[in-house]
N, C-alpha and C. Protein backbone atom coordinates (compact mmCIF):
# COMPACT_ATOMS: atom_id res chain seq x y z
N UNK A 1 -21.10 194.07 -83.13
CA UNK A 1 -20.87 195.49 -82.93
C UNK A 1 -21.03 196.22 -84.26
N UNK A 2 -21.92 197.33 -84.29
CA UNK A 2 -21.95 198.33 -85.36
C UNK A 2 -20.93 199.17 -85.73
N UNK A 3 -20.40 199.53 -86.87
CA UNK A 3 -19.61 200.59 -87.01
C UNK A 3 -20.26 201.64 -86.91
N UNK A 4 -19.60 202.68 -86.24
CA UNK A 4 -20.02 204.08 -85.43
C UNK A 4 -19.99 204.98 -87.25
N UNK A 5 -20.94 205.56 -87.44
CA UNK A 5 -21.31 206.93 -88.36
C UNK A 5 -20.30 207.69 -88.75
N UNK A 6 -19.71 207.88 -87.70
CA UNK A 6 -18.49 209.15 -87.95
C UNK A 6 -17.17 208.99 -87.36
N UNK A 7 -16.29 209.03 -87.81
CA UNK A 7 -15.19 208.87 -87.48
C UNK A 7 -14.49 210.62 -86.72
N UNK A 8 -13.72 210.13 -85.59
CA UNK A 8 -13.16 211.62 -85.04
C UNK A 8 -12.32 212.67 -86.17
N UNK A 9 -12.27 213.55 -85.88
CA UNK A 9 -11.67 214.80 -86.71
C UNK A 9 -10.83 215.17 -85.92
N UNK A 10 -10.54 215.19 -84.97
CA UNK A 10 -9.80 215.78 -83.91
C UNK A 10 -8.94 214.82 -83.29
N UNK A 11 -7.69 213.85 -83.97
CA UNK A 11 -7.10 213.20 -83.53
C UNK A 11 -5.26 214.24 -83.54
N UNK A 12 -4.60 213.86 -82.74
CA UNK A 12 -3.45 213.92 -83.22
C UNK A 12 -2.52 213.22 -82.78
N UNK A 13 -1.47 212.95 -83.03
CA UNK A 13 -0.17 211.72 -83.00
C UNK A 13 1.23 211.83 -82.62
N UNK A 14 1.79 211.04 -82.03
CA UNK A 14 3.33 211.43 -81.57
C UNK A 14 3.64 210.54 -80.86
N UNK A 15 5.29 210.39 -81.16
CA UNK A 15 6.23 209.50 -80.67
C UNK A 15 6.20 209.14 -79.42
N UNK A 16 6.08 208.52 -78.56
CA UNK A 16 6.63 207.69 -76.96
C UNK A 16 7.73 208.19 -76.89
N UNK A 17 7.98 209.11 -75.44
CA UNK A 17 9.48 209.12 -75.14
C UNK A 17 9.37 208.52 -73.93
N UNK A 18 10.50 208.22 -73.53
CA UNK A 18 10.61 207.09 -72.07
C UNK A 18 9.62 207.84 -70.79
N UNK A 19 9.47 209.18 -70.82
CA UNK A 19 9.01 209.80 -70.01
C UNK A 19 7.14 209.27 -70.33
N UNK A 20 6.72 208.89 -71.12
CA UNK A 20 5.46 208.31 -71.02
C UNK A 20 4.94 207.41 -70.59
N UNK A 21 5.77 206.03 -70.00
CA UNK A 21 5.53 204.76 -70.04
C UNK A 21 4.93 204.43 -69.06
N UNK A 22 4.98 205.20 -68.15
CA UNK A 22 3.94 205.03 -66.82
C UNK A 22 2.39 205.52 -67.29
N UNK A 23 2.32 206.69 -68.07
CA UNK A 23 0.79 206.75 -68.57
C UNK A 23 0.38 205.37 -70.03
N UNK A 24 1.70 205.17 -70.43
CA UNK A 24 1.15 204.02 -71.22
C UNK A 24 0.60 202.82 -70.69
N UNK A 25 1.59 202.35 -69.70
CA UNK A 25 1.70 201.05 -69.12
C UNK A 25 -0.19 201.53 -68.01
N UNK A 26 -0.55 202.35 -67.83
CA UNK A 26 -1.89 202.37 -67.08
C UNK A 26 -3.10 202.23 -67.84
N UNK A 27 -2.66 203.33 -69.50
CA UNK A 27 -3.31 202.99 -70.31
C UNK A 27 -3.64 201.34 -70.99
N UNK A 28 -2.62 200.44 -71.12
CA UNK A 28 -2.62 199.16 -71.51
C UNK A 28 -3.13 198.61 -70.83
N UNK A 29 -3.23 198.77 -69.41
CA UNK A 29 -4.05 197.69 -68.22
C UNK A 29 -5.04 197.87 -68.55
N UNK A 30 -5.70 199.49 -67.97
CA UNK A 30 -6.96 199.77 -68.09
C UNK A 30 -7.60 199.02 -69.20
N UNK A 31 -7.16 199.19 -70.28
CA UNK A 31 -7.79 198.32 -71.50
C UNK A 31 -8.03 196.90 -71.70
N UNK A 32 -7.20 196.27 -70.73
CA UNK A 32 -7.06 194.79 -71.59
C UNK A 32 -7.31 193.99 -69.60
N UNK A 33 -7.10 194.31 -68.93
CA UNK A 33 -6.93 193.80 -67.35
C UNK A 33 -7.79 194.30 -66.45
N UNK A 34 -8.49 193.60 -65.55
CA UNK A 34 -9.11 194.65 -64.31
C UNK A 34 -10.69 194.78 -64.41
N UNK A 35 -11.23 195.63 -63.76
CA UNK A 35 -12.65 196.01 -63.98
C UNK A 35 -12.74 197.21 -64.99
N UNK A 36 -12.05 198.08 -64.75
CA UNK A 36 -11.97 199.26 -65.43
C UNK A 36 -11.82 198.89 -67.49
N UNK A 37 -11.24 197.71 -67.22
CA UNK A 37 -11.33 197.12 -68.96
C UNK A 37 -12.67 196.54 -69.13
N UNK A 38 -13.47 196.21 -68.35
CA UNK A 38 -14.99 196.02 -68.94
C UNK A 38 -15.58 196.89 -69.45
N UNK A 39 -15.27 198.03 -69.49
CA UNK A 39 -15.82 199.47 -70.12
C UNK A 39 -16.13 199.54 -71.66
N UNK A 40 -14.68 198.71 -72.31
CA UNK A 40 -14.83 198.70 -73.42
C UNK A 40 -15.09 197.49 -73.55
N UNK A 41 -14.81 196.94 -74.94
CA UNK A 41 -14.83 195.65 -75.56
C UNK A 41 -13.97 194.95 -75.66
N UNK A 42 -12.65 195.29 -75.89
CA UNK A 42 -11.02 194.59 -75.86
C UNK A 42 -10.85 193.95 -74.11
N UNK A 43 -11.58 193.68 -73.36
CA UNK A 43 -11.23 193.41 -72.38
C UNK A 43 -10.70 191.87 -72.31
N UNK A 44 -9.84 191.42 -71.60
CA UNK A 44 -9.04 190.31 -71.25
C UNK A 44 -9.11 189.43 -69.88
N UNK A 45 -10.06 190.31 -69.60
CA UNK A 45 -10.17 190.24 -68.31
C UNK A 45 -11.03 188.75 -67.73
N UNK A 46 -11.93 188.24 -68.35
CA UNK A 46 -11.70 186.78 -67.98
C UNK A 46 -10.85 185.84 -68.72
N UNK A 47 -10.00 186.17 -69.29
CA UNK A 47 -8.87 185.33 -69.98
C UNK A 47 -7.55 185.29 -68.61
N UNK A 48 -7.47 186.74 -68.21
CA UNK A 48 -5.92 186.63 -67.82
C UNK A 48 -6.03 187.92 -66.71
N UNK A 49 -5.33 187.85 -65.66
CA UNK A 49 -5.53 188.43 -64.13
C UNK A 49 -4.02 189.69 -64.15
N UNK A 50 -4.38 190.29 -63.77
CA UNK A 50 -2.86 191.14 -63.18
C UNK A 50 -2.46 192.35 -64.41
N UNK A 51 -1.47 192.64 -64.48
CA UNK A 51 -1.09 193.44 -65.18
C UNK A 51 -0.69 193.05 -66.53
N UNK A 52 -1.05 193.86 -67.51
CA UNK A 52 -0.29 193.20 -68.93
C UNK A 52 1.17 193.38 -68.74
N UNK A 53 1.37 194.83 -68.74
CA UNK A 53 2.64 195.33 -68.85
C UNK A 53 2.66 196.40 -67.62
N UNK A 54 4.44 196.96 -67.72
CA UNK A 54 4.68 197.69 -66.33
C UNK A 54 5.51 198.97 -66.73
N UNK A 55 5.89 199.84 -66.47
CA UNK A 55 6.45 200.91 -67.15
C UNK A 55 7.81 200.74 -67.55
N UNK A 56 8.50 199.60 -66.90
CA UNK A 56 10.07 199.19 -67.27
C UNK A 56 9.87 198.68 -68.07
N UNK A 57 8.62 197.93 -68.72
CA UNK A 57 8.79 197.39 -69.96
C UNK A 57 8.29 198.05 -71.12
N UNK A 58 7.61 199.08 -70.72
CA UNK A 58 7.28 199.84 -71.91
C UNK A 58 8.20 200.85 -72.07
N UNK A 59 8.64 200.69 -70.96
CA UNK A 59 10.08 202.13 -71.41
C UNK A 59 11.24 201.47 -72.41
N UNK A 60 11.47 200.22 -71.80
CA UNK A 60 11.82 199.22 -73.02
C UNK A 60 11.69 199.02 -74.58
N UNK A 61 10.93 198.67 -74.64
CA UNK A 61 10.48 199.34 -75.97
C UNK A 61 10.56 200.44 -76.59
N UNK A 62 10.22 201.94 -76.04
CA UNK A 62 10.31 202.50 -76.39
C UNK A 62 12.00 202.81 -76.68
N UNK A 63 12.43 202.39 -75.96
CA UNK A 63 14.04 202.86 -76.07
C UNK A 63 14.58 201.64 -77.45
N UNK A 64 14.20 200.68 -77.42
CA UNK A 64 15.00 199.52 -78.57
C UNK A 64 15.09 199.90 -79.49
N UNK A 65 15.53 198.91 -80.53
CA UNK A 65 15.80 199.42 -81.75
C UNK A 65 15.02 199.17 -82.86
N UNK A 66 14.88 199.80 -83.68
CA UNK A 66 13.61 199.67 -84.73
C UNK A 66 12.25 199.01 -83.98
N UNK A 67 11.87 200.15 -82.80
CA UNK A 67 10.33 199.83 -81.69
C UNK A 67 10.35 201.09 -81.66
N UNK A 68 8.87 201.64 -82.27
CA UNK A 68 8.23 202.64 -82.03
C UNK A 68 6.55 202.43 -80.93
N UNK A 69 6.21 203.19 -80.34
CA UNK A 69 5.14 203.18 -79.79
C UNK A 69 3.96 204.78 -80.05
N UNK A 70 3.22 204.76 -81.45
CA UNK A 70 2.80 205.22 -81.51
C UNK A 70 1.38 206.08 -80.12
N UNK A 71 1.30 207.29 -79.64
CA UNK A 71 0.36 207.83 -78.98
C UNK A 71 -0.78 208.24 -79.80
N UNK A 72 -1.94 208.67 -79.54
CA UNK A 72 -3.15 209.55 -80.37
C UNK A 72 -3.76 210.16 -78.75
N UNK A 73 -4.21 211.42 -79.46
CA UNK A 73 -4.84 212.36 -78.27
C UNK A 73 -5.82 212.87 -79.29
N UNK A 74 -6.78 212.90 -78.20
CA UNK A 74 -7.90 213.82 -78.91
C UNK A 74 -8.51 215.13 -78.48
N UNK A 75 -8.93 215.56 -79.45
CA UNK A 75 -9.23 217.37 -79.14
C UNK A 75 -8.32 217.97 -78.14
N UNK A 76 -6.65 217.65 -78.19
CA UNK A 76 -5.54 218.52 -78.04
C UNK A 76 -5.49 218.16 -76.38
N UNK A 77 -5.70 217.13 -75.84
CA UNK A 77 -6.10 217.14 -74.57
C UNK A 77 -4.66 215.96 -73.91
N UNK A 78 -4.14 216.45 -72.97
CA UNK A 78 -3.16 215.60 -72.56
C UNK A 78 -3.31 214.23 -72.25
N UNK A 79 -4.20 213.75 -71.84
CA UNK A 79 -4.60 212.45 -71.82
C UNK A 79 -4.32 211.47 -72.66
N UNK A 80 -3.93 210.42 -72.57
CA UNK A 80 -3.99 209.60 -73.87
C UNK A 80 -5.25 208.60 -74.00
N UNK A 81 -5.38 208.77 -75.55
CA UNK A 81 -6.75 207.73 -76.32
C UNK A 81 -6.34 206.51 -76.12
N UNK A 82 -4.90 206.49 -76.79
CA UNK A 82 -4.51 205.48 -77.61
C UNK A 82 -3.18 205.10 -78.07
N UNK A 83 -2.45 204.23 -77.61
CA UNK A 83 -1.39 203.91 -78.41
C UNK A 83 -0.99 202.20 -78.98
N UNK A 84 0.02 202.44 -79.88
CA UNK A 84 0.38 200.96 -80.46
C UNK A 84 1.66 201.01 -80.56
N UNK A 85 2.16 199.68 -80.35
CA UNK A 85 4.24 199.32 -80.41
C UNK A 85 3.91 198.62 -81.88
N UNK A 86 4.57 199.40 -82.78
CA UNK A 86 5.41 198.98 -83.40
C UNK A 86 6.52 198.54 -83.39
N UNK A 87 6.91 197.16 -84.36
CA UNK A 87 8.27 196.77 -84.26
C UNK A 87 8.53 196.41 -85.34
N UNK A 88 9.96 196.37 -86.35
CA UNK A 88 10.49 196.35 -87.70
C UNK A 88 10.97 194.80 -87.16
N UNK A 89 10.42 193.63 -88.03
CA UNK A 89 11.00 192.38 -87.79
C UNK A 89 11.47 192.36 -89.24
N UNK A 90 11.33 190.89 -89.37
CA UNK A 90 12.72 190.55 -90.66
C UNK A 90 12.35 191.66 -92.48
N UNK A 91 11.33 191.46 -92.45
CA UNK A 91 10.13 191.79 -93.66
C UNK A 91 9.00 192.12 -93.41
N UNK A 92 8.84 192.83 -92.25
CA UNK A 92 7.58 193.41 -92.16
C UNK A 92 7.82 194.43 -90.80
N UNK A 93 6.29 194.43 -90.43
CA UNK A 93 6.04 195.04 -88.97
C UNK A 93 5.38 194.50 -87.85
N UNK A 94 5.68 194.63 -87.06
CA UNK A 94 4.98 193.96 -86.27
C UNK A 94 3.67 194.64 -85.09
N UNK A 95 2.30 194.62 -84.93
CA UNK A 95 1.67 195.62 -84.36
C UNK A 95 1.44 195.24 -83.07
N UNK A 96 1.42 195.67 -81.98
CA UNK A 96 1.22 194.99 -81.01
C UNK A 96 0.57 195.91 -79.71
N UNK A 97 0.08 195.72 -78.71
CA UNK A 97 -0.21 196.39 -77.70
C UNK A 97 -1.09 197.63 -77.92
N UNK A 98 -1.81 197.59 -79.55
CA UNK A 98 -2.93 198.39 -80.15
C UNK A 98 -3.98 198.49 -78.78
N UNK A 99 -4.15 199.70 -78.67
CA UNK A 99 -5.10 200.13 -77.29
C UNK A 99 -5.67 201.42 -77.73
N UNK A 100 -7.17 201.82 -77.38
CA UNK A 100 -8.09 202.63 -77.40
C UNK A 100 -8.42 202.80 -76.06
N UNK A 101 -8.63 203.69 -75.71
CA UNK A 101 -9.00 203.87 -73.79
C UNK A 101 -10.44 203.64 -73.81
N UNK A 102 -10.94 202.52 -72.89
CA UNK A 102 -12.18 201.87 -73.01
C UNK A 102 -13.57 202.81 -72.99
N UNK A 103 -13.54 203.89 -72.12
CA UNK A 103 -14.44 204.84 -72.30
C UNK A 103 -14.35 205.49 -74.27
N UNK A 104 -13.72 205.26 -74.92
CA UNK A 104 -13.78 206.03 -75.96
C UNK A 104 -13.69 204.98 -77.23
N UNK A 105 -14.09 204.06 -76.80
CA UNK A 105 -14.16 202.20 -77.64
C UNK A 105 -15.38 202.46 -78.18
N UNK A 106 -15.34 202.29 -79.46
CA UNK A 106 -16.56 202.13 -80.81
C UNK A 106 -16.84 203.67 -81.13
N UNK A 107 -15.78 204.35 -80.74
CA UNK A 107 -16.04 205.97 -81.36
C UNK A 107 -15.35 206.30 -82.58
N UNK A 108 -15.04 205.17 -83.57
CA UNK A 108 -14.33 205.70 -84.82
C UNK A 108 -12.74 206.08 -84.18
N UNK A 109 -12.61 205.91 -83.63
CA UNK A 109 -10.89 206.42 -83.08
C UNK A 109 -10.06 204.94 -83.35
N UNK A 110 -10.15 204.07 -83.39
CA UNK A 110 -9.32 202.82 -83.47
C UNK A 110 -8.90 202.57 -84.79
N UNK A 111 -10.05 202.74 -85.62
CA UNK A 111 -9.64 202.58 -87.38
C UNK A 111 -9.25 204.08 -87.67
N UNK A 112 -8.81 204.48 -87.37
CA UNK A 112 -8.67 205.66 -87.54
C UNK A 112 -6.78 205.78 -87.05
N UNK A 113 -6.61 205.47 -85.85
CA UNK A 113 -5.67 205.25 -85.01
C UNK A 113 -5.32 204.38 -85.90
N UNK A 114 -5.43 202.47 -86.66
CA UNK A 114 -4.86 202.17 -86.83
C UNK A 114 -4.00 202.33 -88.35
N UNK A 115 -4.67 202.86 -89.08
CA UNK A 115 -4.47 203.36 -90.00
C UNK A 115 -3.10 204.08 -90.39
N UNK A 116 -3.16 205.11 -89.13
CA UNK A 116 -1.86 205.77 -89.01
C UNK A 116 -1.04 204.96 -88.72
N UNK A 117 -1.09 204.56 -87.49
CA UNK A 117 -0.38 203.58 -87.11
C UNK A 117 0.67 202.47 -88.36
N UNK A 118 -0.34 202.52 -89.36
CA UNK A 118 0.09 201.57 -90.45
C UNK A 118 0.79 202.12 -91.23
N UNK A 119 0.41 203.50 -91.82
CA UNK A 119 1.48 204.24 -92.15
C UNK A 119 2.80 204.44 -92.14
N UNK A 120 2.84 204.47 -91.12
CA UNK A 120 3.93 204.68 -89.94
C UNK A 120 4.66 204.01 -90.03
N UNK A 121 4.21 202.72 -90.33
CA UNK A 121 5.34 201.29 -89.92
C UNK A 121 5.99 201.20 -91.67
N UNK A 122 4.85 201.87 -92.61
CA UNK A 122 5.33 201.55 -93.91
C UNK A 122 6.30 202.71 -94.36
N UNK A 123 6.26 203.73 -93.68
CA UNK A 123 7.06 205.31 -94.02
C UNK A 123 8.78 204.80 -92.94
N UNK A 124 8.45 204.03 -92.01
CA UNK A 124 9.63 203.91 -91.00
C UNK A 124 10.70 203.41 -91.61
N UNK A 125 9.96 201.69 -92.32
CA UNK A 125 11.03 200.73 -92.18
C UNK A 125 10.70 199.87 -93.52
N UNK A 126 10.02 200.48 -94.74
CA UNK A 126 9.59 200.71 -96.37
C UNK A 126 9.18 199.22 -96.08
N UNK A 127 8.22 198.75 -95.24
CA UNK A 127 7.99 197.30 -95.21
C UNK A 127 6.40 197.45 -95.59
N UNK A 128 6.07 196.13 -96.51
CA UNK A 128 4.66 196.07 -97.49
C UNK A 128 4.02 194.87 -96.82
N UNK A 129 4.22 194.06 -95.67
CA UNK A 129 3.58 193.75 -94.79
C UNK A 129 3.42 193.86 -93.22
N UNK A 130 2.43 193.93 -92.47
CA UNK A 130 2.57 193.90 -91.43
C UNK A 130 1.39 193.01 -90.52
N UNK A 131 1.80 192.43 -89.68
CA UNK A 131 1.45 191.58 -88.76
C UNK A 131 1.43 191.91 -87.24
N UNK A 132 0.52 190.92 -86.56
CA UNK A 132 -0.08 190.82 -85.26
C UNK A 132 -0.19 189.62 -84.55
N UNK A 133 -0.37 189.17 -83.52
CA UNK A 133 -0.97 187.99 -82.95
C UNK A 133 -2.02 188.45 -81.87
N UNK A 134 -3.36 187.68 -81.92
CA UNK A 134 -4.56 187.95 -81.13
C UNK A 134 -5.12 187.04 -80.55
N UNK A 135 -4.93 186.68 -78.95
CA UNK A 135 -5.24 185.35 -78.43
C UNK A 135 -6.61 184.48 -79.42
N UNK A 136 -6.84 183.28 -79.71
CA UNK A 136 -7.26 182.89 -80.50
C UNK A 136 -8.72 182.67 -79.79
N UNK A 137 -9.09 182.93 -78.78
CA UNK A 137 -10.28 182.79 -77.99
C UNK A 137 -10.91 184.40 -78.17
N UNK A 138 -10.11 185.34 -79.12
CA UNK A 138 -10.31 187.02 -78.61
C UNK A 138 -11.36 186.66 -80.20
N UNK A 139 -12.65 186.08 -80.89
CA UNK A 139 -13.56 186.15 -81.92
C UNK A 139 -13.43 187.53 -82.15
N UNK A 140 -14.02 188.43 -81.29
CA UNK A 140 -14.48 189.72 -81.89
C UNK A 140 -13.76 190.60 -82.51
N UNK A 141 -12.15 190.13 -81.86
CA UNK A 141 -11.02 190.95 -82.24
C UNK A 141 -10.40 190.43 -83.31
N UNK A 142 -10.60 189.09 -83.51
CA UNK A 142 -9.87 188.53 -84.94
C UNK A 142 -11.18 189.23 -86.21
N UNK A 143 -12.08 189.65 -85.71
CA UNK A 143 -13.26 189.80 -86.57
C UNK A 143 -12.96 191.12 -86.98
N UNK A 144 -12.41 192.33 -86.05
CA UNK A 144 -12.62 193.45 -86.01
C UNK A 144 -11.30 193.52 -86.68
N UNK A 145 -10.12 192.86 -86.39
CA UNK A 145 -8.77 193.23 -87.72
C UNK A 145 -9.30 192.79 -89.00
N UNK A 146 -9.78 191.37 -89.10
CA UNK A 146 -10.55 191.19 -90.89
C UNK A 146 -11.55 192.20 -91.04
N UNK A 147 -11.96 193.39 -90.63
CA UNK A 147 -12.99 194.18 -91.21
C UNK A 147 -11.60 195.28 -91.63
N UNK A 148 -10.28 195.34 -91.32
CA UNK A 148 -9.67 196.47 -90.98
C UNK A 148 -8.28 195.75 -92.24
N UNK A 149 -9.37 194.75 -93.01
CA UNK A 149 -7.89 194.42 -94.11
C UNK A 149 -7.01 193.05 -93.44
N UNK A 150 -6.52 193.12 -92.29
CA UNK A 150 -6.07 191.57 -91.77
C UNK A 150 -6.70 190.45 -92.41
N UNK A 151 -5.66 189.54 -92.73
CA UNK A 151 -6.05 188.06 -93.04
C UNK A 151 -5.63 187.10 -91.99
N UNK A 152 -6.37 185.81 -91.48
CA UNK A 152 -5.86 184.77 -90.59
C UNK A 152 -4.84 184.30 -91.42
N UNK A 153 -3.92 184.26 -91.25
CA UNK A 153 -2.53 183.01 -91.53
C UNK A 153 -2.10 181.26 -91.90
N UNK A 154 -3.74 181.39 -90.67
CA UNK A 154 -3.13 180.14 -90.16
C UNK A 154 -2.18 179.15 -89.09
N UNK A 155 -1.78 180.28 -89.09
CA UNK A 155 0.04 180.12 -88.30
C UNK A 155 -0.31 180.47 -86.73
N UNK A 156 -0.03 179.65 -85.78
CA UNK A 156 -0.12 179.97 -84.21
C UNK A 156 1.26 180.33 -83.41
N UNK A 157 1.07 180.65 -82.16
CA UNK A 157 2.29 180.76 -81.78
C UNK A 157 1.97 180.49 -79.83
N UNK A 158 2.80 180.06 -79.19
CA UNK A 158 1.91 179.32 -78.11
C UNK A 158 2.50 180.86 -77.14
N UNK A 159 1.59 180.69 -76.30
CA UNK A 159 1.57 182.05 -75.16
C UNK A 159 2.75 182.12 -74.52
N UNK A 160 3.48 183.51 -74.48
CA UNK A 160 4.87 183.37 -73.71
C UNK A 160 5.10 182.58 -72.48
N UNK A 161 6.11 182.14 -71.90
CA UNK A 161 6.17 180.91 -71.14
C UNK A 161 6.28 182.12 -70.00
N UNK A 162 7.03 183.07 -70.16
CA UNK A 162 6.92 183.95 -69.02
C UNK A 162 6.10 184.65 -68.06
N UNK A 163 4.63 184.49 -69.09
CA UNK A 163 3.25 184.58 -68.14
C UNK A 163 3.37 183.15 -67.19
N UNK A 164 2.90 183.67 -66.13
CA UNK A 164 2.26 182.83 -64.90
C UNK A 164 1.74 182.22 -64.98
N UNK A 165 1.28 180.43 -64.80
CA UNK A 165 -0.18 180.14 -65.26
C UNK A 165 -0.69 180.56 -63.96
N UNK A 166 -0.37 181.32 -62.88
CA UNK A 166 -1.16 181.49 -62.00
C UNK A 166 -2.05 182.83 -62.48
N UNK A 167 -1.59 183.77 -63.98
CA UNK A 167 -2.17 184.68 -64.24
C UNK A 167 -3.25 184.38 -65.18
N UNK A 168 -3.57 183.32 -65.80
CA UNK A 168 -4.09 182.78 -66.48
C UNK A 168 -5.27 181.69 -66.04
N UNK A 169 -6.66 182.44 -66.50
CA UNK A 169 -7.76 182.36 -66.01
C UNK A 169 -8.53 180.70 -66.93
N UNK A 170 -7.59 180.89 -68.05
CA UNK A 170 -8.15 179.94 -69.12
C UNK A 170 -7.39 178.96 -69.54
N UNK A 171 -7.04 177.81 -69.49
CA UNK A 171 -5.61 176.92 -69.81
C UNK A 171 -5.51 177.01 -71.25
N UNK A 172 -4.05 176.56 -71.56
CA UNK A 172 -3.81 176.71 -73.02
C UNK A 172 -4.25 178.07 -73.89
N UNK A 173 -4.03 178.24 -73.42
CA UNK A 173 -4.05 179.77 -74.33
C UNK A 173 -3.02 179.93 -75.47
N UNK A 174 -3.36 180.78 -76.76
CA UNK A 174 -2.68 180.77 -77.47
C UNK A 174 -2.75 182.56 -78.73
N UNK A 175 -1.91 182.46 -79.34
CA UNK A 175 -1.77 183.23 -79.91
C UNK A 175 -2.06 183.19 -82.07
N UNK A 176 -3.16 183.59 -82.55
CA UNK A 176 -3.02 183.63 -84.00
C UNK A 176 -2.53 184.25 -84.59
N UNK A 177 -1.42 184.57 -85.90
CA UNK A 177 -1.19 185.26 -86.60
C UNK A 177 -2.19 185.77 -87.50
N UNK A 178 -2.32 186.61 -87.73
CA UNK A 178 -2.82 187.65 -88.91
C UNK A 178 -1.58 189.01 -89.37
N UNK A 179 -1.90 188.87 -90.69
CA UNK A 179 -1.11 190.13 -91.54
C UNK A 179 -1.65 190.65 -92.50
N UNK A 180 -1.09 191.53 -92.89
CA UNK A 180 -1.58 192.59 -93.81
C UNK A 180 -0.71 193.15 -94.90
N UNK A 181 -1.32 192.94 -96.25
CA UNK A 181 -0.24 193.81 -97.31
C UNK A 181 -0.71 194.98 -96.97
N UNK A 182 0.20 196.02 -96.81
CA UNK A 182 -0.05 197.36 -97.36
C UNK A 182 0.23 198.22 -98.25
């Protein structure tokens, strides 16, 4: 994949309140589950079947403690692009559930989005690293955080036991760490 010429000008940003989590939790499918995630590139969709997440659990989050879920909208438009959960773990941050809405994937909005995003986690909770895990079968996406500053670790972590293997298209599945000084 090429990096896109121009990056958007017209982004803007704001907090998750519980009242969002139903447009989040549609936004996260769409992206990562389904047909509608073939649109973009982050799709999951022959890895893993059903829903990622559901609005009780993103309302979750949003409500915990030291868990933010950054939004981005573009050209002032109610819709959402894009959002990411942040979370303050021991010494760092943690990034997770990073989503671009698949129609608007490779438009300069993601590095752009994550950027802030990174900010964010370093202005929140004065932490100088932050981290991710990216199923270890996801190449393009471990490729696309090392263009974005991420380093591999090394370090794995095995897929929550709470997924289904009936949701799971691929056996053994797993999770890599990558982090980031900032």
């Amino acid at each position: 994949m090429t990096e896109p010429a121009h990056t958007p000008s017209t982004l803007s940003y704001r907090l998750a309140v519980a009242d969002d989590a139903a447009a989040i939790a549609r936004l996260v499918n769409s992206a990562y589950r389904g047909d509608s995630s073939r649109q973009g590139w982050t799709t999951e969709a022959d890895l893993l079947e059903g829903d990622r997440i559901n609005a009780d659990q993103v309302r979750e989050l949003i409500l915990a403690d030291e868990s933010l879920i950054l939004l981005c909208q573009q050209n002032q438009q109610p819709e959402l692009s894009g959002c990411v959960h942040l979370q303050k773990t021991e010494n760092a941050a943690y990034l997770g559930m990073f989503v671009v809405k698949p129609t608007q994937q490779g438009s300069g909005i993601g590095k752009q989005f994550m950027r802030e995003a990174e900010t964010l986690a370093q202005h929140s909770w004065q932490v100088q690293t932050i981290w991710m895990t990216v199923i270890t079968l996801r190449h393009e996406l471990i490729a696309y955080y090392g263009r974005r500053g991420y380093q591999r670790t090394g370090q794995f972590k095995p897929f929550p036991s709470e997924i289904s293997k009936e949701v799971m298209l691929v056996p053994d599945l797993h999770f890599e760490v990558l982090e980031k000084r900032l």
